[in-house]
C-alpha atoms as a PDB file:
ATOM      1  CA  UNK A   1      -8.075  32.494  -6.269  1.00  0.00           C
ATOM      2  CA  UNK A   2      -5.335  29.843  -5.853  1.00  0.00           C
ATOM      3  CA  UNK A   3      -2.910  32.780  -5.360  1.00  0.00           C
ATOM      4  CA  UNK A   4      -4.580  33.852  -2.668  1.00  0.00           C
ATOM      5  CA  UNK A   5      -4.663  30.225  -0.217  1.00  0.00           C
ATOM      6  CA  UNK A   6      -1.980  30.177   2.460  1.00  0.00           C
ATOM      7  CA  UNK A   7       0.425  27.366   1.482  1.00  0.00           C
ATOM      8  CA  UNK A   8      -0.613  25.517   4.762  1.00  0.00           C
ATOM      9  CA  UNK A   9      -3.634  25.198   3.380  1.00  0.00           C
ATOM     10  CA  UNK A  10      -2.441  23.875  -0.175  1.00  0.00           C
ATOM     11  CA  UNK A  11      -0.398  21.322   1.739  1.00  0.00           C
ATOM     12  CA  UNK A  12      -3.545  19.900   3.949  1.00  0.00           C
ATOM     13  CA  UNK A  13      -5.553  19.598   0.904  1.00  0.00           C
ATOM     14  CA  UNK A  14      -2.782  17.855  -1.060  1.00  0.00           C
ATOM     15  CA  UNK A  15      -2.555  15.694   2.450  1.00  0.00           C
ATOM     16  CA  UNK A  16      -6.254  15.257   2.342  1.00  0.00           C
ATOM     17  CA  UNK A  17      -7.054  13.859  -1.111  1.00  0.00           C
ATOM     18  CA  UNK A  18      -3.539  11.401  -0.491  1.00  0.00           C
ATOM     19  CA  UNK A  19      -5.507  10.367   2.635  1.00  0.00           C
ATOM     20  CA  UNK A  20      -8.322   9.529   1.233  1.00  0.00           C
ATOM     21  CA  UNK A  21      -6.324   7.297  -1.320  1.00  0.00           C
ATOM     22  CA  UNK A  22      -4.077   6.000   1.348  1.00  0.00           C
ATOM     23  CA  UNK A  23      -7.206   5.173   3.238  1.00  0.00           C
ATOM     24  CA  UNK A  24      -8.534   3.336   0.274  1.00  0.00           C
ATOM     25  CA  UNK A  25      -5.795   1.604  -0.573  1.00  0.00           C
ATOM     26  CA  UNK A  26      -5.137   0.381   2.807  1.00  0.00           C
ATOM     27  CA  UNK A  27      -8.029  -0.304   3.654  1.00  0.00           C
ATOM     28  CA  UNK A  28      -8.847  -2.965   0.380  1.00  0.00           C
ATOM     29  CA  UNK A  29      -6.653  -5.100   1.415  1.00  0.00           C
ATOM     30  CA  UNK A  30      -8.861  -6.594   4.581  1.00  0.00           C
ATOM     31  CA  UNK A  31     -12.177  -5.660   3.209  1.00  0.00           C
ATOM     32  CA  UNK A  32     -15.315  -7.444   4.296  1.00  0.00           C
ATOM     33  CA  UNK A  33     -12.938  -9.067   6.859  1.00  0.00           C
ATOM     34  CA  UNK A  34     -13.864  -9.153  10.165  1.00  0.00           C
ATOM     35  CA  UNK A  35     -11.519  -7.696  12.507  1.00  0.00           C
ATOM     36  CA  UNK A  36     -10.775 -11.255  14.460  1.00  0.00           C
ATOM     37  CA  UNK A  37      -9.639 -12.403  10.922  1.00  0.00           C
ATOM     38  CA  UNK A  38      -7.626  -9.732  10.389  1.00  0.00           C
ATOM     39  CA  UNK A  39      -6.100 -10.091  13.733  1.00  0.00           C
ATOM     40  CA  UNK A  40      -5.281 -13.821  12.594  1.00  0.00           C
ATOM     41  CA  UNK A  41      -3.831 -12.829   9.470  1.00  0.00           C
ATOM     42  CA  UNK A  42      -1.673  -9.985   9.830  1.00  0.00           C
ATOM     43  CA  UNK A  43      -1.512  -9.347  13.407  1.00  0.00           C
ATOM     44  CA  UNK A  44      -2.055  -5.459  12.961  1.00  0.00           C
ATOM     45  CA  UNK A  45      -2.317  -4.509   8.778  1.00  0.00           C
ATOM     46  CA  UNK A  46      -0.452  -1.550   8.166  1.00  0.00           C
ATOM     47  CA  UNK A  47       1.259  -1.877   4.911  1.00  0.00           C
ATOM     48  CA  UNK A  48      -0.594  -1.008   1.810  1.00  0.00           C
ATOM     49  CA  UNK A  49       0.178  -4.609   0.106  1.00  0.00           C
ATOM     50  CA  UNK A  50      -3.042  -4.718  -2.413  1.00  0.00           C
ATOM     51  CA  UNK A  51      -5.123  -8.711  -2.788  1.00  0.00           C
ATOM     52  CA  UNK A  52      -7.727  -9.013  -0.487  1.00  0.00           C
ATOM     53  CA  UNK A  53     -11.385  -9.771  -2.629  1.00  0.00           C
ATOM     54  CA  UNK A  54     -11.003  -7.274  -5.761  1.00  0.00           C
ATOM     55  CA  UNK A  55      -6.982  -9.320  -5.861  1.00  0.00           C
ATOM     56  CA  UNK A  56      -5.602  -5.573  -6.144  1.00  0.00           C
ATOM     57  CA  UNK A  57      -2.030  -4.318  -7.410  1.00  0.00           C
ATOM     58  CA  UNK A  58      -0.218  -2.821  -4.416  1.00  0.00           C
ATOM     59  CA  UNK A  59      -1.314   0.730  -3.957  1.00  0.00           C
ATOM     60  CA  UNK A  60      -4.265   0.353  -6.397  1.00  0.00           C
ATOM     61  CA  UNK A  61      -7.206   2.299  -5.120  1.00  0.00           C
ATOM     62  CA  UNK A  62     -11.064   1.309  -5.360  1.00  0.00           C
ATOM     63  CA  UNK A  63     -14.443   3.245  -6.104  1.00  0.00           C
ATOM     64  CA  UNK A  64     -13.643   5.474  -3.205  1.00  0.00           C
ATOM     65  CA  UNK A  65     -11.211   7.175  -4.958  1.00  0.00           C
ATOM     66  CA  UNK A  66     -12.097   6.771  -8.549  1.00  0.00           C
ATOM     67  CA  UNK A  67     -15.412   8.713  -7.889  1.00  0.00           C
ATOM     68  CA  UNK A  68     -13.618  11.215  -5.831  1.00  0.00           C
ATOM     69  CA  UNK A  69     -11.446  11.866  -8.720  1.00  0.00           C
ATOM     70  CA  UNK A  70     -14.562  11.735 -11.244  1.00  0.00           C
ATOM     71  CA  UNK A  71     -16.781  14.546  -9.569  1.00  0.00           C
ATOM     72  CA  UNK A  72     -13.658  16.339  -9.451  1.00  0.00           C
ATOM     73  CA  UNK A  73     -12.638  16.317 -12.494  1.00  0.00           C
ATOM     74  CA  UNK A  74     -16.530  17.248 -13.172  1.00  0.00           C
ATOM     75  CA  UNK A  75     -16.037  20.702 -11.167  1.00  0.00           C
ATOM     76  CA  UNK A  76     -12.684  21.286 -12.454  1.00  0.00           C
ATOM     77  CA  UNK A  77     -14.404  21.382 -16.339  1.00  0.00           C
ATOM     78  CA  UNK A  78     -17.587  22.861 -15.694  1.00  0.00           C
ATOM     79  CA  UNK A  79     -15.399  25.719 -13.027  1.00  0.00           C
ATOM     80  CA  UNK A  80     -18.764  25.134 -10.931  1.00  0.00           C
ATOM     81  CA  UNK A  81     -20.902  22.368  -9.111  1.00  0.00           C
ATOM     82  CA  UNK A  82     -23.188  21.338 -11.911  1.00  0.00           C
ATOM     83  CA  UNK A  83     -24.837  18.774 -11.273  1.00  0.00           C
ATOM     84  CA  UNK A  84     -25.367  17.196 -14.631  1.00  0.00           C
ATOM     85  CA  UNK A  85     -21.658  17.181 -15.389  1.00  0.00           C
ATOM     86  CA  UNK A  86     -21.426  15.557 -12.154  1.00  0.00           C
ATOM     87  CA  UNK A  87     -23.835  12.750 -12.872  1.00  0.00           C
ATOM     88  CA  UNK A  88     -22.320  12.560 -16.174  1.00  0.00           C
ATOM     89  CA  UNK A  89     -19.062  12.063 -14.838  1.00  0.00           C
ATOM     90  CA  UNK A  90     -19.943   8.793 -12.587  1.00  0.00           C
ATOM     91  CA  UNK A  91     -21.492   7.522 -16.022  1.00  0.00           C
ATOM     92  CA  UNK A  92     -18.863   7.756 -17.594  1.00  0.00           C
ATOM     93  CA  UNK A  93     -16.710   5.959 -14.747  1.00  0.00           C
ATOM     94  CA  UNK A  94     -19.047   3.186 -14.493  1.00  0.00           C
ATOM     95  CA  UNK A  95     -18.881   2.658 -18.110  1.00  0.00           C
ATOM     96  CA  UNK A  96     -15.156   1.855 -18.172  1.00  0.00           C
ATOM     97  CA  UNK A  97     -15.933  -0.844 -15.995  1.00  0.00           C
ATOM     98  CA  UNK A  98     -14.760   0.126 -12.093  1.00  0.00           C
ATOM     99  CA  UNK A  99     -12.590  -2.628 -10.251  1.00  0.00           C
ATOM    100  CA  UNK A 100     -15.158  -2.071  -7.475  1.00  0.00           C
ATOM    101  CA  UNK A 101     -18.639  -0.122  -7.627  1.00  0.00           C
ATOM    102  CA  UNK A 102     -21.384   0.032  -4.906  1.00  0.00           C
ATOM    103  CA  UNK A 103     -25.461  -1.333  -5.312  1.00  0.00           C
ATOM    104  CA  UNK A 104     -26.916   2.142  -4.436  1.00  0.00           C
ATOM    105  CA  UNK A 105     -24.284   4.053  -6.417  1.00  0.00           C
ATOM    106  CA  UNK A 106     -24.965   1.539  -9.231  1.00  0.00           C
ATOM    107  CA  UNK A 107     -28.889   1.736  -8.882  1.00  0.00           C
ATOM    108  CA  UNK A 108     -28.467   5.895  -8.761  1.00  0.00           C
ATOM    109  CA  UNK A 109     -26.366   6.263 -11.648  1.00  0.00           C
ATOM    110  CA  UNK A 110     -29.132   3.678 -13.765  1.00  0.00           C
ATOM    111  CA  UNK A 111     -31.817   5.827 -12.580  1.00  0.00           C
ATOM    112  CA  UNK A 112     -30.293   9.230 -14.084  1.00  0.00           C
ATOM    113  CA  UNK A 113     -29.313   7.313 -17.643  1.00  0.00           C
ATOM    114  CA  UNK A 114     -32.887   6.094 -17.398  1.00  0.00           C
ATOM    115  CA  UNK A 115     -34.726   9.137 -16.253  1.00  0.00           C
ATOM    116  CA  UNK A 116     -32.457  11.611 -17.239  1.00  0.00           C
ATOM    117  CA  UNK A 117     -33.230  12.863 -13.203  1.00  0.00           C
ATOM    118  CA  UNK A 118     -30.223  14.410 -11.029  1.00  0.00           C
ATOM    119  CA  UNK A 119     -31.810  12.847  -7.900  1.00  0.00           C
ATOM    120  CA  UNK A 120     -33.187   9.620  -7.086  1.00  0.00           C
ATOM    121  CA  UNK A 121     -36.333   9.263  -4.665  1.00  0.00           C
ATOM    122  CA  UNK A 122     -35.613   9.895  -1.146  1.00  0.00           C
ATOM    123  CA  UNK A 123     -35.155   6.880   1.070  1.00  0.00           C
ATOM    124  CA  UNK A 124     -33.926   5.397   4.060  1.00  0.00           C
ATOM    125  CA  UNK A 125     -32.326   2.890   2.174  1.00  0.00           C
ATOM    126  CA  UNK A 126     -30.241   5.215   0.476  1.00  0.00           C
ATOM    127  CA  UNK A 127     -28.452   5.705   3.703  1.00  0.00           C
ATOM    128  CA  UNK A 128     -25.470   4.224   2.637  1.00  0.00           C
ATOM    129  CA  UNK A 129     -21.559   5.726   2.637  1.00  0.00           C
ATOM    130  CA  UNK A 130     -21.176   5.451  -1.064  1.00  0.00           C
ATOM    131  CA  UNK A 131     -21.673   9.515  -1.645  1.00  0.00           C
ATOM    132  CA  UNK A 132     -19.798  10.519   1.380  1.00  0.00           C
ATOM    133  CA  UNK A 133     -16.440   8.544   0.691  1.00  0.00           C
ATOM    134  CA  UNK A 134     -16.329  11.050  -2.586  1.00  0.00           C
ATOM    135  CA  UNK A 135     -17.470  14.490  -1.001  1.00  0.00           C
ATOM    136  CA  UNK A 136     -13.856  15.624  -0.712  1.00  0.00           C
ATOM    137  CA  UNK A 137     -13.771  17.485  -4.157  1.00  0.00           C
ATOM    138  CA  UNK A 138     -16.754  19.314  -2.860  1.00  0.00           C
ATOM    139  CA  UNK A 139     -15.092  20.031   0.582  1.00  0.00           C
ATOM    140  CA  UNK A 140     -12.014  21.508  -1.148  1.00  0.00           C
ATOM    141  CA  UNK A 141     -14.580  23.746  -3.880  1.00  0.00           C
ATOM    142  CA  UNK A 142     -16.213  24.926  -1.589  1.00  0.00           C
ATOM    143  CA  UNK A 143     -13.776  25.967   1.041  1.00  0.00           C
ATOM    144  CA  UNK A 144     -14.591  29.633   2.818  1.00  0.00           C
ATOM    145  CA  UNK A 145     -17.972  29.562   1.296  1.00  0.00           C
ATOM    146  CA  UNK A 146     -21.110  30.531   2.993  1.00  0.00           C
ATOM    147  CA  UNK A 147     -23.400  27.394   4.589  1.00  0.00           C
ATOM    148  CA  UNK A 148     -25.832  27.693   2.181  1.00  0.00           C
ATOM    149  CA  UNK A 149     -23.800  27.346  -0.590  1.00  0.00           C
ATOM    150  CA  UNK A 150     -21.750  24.174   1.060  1.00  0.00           C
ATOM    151  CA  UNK A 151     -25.243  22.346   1.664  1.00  0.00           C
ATOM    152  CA  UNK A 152     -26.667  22.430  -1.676  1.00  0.00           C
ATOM    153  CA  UNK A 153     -23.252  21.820  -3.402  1.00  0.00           C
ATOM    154  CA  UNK A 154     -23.169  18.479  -1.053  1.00  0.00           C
ATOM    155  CA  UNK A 155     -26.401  17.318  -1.830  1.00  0.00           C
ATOM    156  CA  UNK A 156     -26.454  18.061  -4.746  1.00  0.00           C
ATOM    157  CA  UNK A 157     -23.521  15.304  -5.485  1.00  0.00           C
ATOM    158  CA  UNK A 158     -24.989  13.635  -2.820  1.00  0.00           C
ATOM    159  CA  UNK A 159     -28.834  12.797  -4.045  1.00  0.00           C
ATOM    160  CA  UNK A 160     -27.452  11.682  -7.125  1.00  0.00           C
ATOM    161  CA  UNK A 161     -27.288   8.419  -5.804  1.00  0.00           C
ATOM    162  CA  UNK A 162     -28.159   8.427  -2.256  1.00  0.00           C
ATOM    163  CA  UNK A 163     -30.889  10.705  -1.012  1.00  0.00           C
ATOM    164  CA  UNK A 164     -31.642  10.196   2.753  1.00  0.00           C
ATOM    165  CA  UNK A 165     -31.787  12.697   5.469  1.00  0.00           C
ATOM    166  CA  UNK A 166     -28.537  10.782   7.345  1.00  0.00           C
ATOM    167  CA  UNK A 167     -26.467  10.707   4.161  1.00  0.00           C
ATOM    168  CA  UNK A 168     -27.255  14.536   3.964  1.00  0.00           C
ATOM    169  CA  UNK A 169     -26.140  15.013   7.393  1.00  0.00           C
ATOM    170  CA  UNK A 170     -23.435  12.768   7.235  1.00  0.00           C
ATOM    171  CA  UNK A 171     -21.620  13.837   4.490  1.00  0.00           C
ATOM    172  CA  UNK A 172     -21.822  17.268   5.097  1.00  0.00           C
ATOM    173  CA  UNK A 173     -20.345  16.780   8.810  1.00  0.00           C
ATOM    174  CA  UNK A 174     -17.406  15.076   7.164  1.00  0.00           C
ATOM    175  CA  UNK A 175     -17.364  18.073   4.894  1.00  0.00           C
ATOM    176  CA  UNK A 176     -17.295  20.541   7.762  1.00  0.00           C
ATOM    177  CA  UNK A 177     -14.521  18.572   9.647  1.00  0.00           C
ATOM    178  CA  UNK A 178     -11.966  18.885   6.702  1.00  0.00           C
ATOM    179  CA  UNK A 179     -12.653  22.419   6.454  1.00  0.00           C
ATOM    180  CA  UNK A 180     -12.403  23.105   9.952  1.00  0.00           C
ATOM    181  CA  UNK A 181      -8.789  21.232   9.721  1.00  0.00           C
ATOM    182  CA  UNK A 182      -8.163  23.062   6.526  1.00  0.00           C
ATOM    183  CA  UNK A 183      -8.597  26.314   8.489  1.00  0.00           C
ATOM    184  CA  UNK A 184      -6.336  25.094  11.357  1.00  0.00           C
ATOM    185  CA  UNK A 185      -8.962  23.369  13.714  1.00  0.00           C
ATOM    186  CA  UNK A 186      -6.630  20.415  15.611  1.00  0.00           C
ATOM    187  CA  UNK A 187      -8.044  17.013  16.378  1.00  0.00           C
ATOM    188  CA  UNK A 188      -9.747  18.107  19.572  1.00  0.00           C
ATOM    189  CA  UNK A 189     -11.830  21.334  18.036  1.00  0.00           C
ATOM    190  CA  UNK A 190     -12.930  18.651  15.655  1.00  0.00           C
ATOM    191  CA  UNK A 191     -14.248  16.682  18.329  1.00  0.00           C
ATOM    192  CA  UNK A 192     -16.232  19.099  19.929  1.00  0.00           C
ATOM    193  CA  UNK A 193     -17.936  19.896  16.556  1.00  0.00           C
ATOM    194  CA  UNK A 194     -18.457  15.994  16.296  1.00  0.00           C
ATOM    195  CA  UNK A 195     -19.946  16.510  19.782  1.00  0.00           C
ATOM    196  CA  UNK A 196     -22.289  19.295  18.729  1.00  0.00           C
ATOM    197  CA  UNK A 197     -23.274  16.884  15.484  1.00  0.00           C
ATOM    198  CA  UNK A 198     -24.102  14.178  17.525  1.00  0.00           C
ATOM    199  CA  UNK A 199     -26.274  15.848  19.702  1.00  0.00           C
ATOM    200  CA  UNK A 200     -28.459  17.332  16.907  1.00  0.00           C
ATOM    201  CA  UNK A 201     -28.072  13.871  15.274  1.00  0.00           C
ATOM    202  CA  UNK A 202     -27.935  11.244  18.360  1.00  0.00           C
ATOM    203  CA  UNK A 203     -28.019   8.110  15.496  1.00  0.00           C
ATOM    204  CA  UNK A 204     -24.275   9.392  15.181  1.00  0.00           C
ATOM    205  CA  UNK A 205     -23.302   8.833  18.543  1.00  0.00           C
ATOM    206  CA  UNK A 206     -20.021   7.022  18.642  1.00  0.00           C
ATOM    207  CA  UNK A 207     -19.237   7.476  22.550  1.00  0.00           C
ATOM    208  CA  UNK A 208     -20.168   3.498  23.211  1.00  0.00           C
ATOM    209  CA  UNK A 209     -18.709   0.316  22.802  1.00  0.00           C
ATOM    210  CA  UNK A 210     -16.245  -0.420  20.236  1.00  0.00           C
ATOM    211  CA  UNK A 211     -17.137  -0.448  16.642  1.00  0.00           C
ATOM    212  CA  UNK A 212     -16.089  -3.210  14.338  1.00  0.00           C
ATOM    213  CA  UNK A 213     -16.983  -4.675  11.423  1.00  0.00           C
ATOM    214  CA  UNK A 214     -18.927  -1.631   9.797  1.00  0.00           C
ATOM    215  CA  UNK A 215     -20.919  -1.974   6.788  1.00  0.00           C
ATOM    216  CA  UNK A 216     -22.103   0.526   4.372  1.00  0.00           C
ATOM    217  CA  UNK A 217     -24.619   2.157   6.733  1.00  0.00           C
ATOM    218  CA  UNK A 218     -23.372   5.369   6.819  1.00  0.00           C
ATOM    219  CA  UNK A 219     -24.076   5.298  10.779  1.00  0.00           C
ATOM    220  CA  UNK A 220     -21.516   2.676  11.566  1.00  0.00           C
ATOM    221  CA  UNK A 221     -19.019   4.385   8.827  1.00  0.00           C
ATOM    222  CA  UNK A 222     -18.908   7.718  10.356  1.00  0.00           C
ATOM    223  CA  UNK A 223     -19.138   6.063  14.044  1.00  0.00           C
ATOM    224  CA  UNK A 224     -15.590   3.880  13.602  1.00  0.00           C
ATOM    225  CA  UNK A 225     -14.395   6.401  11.613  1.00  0.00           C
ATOM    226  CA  UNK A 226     -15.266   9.007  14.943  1.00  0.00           C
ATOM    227  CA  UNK A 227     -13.756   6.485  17.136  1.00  0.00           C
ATOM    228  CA  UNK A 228     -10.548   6.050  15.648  1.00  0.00           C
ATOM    229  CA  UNK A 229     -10.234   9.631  15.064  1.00  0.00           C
ATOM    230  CA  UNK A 230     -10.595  10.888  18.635  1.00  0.00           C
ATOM    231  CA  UNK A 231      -8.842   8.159  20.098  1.00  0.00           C
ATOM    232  CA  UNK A 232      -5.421   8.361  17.987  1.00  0.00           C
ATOM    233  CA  UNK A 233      -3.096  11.388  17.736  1.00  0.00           C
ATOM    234  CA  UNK A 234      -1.594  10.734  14.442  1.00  0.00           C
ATOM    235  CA  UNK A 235      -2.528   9.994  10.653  1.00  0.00           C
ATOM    236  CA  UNK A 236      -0.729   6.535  10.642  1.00  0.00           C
ATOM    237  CA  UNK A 237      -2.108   5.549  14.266  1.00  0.00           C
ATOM    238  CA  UNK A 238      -5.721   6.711  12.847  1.00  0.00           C
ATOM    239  CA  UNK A 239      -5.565   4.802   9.794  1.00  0.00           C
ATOM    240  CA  UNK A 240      -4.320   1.858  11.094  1.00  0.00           C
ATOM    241  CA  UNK A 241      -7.090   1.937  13.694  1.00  0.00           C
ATOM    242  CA  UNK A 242      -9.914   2.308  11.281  1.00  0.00           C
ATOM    243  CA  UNK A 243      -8.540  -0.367   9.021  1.00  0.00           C
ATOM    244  CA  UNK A 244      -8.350  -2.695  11.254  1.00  0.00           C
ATOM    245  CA  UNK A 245     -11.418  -2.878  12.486  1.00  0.00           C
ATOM    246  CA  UNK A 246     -12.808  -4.626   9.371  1.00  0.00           C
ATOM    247  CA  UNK A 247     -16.254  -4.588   7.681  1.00  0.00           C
ATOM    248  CA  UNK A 248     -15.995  -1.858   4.761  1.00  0.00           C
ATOM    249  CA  UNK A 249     -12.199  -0.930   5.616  1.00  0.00           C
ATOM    250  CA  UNK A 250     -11.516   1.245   2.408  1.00  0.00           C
ATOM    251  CA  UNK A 251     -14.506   3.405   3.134  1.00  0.00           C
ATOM    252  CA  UNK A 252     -13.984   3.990   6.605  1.00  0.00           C
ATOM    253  CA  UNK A 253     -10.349   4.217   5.737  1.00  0.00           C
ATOM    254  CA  UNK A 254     -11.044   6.820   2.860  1.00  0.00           C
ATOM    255  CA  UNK A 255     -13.257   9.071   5.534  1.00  0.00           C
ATOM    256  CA  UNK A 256     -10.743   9.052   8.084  1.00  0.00           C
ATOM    257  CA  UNK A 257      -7.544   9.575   5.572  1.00  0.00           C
ATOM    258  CA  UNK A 258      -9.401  12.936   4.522  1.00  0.00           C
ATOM    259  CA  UNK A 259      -9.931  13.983   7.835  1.00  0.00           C
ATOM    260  CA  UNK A 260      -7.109  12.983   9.160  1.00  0.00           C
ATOM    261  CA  UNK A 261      -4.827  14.012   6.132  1.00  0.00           C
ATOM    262  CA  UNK A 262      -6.177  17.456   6.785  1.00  0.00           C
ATOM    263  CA  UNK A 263      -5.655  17.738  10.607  1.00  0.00           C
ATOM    264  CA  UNK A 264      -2.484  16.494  10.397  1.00  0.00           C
ATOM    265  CA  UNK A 265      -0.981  17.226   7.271  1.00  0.00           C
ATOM    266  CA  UNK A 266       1.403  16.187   4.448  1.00  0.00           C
ATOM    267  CA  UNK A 267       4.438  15.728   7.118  1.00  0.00           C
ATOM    268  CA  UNK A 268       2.452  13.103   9.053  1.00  0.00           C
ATOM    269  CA  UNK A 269       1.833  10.737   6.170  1.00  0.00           C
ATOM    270  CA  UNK A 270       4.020   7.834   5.952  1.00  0.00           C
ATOM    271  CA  UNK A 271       6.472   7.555   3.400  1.00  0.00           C
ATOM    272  CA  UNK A 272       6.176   3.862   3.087  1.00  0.00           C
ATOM    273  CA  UNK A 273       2.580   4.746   2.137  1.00  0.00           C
ATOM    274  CA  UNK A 274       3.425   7.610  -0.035  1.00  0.00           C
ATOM    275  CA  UNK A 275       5.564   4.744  -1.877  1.00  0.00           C
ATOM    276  CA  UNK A 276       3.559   1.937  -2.245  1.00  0.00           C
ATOM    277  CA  UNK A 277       0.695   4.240  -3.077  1.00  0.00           C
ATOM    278  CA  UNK A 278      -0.112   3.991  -6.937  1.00  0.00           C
ATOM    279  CA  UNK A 279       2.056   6.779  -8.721  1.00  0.00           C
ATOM    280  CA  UNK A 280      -0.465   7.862 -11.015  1.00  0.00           C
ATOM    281  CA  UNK A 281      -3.238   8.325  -8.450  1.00  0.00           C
ATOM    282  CA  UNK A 282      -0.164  10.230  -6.304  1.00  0.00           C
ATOM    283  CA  UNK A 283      -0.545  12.700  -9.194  1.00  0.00           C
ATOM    284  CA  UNK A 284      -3.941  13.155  -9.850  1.00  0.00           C
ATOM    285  CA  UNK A 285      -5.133  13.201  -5.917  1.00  0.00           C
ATOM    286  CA  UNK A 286      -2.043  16.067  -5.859  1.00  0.00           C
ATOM    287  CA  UNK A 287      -3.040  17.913  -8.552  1.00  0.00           C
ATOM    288  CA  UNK A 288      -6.809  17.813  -7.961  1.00  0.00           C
ATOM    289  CA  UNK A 289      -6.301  19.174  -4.867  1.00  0.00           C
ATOM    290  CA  UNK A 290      -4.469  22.229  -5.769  1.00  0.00           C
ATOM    291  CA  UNK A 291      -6.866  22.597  -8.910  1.00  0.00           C
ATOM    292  CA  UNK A 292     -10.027  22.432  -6.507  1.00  0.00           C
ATOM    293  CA  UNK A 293      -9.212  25.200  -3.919  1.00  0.00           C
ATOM    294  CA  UNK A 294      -9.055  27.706  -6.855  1.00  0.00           C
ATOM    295  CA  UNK A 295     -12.529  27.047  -7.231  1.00  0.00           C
ATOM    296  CA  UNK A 296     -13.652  29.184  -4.226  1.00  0.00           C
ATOM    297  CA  UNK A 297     -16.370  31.302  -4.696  1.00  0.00           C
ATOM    298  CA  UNK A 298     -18.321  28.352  -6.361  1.00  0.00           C
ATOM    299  CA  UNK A 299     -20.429  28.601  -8.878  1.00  0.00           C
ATOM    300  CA  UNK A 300     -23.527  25.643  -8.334  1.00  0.00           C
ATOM    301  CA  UNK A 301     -25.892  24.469 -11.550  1.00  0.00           C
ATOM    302  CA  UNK A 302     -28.536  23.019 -10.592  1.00  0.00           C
ATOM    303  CA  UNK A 303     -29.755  22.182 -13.954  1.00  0.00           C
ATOM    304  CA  UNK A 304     -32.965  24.884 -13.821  1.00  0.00           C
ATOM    305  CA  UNK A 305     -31.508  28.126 -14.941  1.00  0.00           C
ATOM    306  CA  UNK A 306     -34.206  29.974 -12.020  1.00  0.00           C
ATOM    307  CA  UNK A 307     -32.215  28.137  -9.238  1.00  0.00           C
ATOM    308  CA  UNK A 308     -28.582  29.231 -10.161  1.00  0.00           C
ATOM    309  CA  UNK A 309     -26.818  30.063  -7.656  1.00  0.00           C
ATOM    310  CA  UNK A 310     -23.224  31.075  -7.007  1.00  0.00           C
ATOM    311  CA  UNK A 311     -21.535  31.443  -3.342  1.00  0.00           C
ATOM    312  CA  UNK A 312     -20.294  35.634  -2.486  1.00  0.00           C
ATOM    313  CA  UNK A 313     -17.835  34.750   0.008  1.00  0.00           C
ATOM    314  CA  UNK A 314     -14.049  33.813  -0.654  1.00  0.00           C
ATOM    315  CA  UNK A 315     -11.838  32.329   1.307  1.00  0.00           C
ATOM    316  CA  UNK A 316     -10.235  33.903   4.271  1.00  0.00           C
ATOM    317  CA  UNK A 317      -7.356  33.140   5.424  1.00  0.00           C
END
């Protein structure tokens, strides 16, 4: 299969997963800041310098792109989505002791040791942005394959530890956005499918004042991350945006850096932030990429042999 994808398309992905890094890494640095603080302390943050509250190396990521890299590496063994590898997988990464982990991933990733279940209860709280900052794997796997297929390889990452109907739709509009910019959507086709998504889910609407400050609720992740998307026309103008609007700046900076690393490609990215960027995560983010897209037809495991699935379309293209 990886024969077969256009180079363009090899280069967005590549462009993607070092935007969601870049994102990450960027973003750290004025986490849980408000954006008046930031304002005060850097004017406008746009180098990726590391400190802020984890007191990071420069260009040393967080749980954003640690798990990204996890439930990839979980498809890229298994050659399918199966869901116990995946859960596997973020055990695994919790045990080596994350610089940075999240309550609900924490509390989902308990439950499965405990229970030995691939999906915690359904619940509004679980409406937080911890599964959607890592769908990109699952964005890249499952890239030319039917709806169906896309859905229930999302969720089931996804209920692993957060099971709500908003991280559901969430995560799989941010899935649907890098695919569209995979395929050669530009940043206004985007926005008319973030148009059509907010109208079947109004919660999302971004189209209102100013968001700052966003916390984990995936709602005010996706809405800055909207915002600065539709109102910038470049990766570095986006990401500096998001960033600087405080609250959960790595997450929001992750979302966008996929996005935007897709629309816009690898020629857009900074070099400065190719640079600073932590060489080792350079590598795997650009490998996993390349690795994921020859994934396509997906296979998905749901754990019960009776509900195996596996995807009949390829990519086209």
């Amino acid at each position: 299969m990886a024969s077969s994808v256009h180079q363009s398309v090899r280069e967005k992905a590549r462009a993607s997963y070092l935007g969601l890094a870049i994102g990450d890494a960027l973003g750290a640095t004025v986490e849980f800041m408000t954006a008046n603080e930031i304002q005060v302390e850097y004017k406008v943050h746009k180098d990726i310098i590391g400190g802020g509250w984890l007191k990071l190396k420069p260009g040393r990521v967080t749980d954003d792109t640690e798990m990204s890299l996890a439930l990839g590496a979980a498809l890229l063994k298994t050659q399918s989505v199966d869901v116990v590898a995946i859960a596997e997988s973020f055990s695994d990464w919790m045990r080596s002791k994350p610089v940075d982990i999240g309550n609900t991933v924490r509390r989902g990733i308990v439950y499965y040791r405990n229970h030995g279940e691939t999906s915690v209860p359904k619940s509004t709280f679980n409406s937080g942005n911890g599964a959607c900052m890592r769908t990109l794997p699952v964005a890249l796997a499952t890239l030319g394959c039917d709806d169906e297929t896309i859905t229930t390889a999302s969720r089931l990452q996804v209920h692993i530890t957060h099971y709500s109907d908003l991280s559901d739709a969430g995560t799989e509009h941010v899935i649907n956005l890098i695919q569209l910019a995979l395929n050669g959507y530009d940043i206004n086709q985007l926005k008319i499918s973030t148009q059509a998504f907010v109208a079947e889910y109004p919660e999302f609407n971004y189209d209102k004042r100013r968001v700052t400050n966003p916390g984990a609720y995936i709602v005010e992740t996706l809405q800055a991350v909207f915002q600065s998307l539709y109102t910038t026309d470049s990766f570095e103008s986006c990401l500096i945006d998001v960033v600087n609007r405080g609250g959960d700046a790595d997450t929001t900076g992750a979302i966008a850096g996929m996005i935007a690393g897709a629309c816009y490609g690898f020629g857009d990215i900074p070099e400065r932030w190719l640079k600073q960027l932590d060489y080792t995560t350079l590598c795997l983010c650009s490998a996993q990429a390349d690795d994921l897209l020859s994934l396509a037809p997906v296979k998905i495991a749901t754990g019960i042999a009776d509900e195996e699935q596996a995807s009949d379309k390829r990519f086209q293209g």
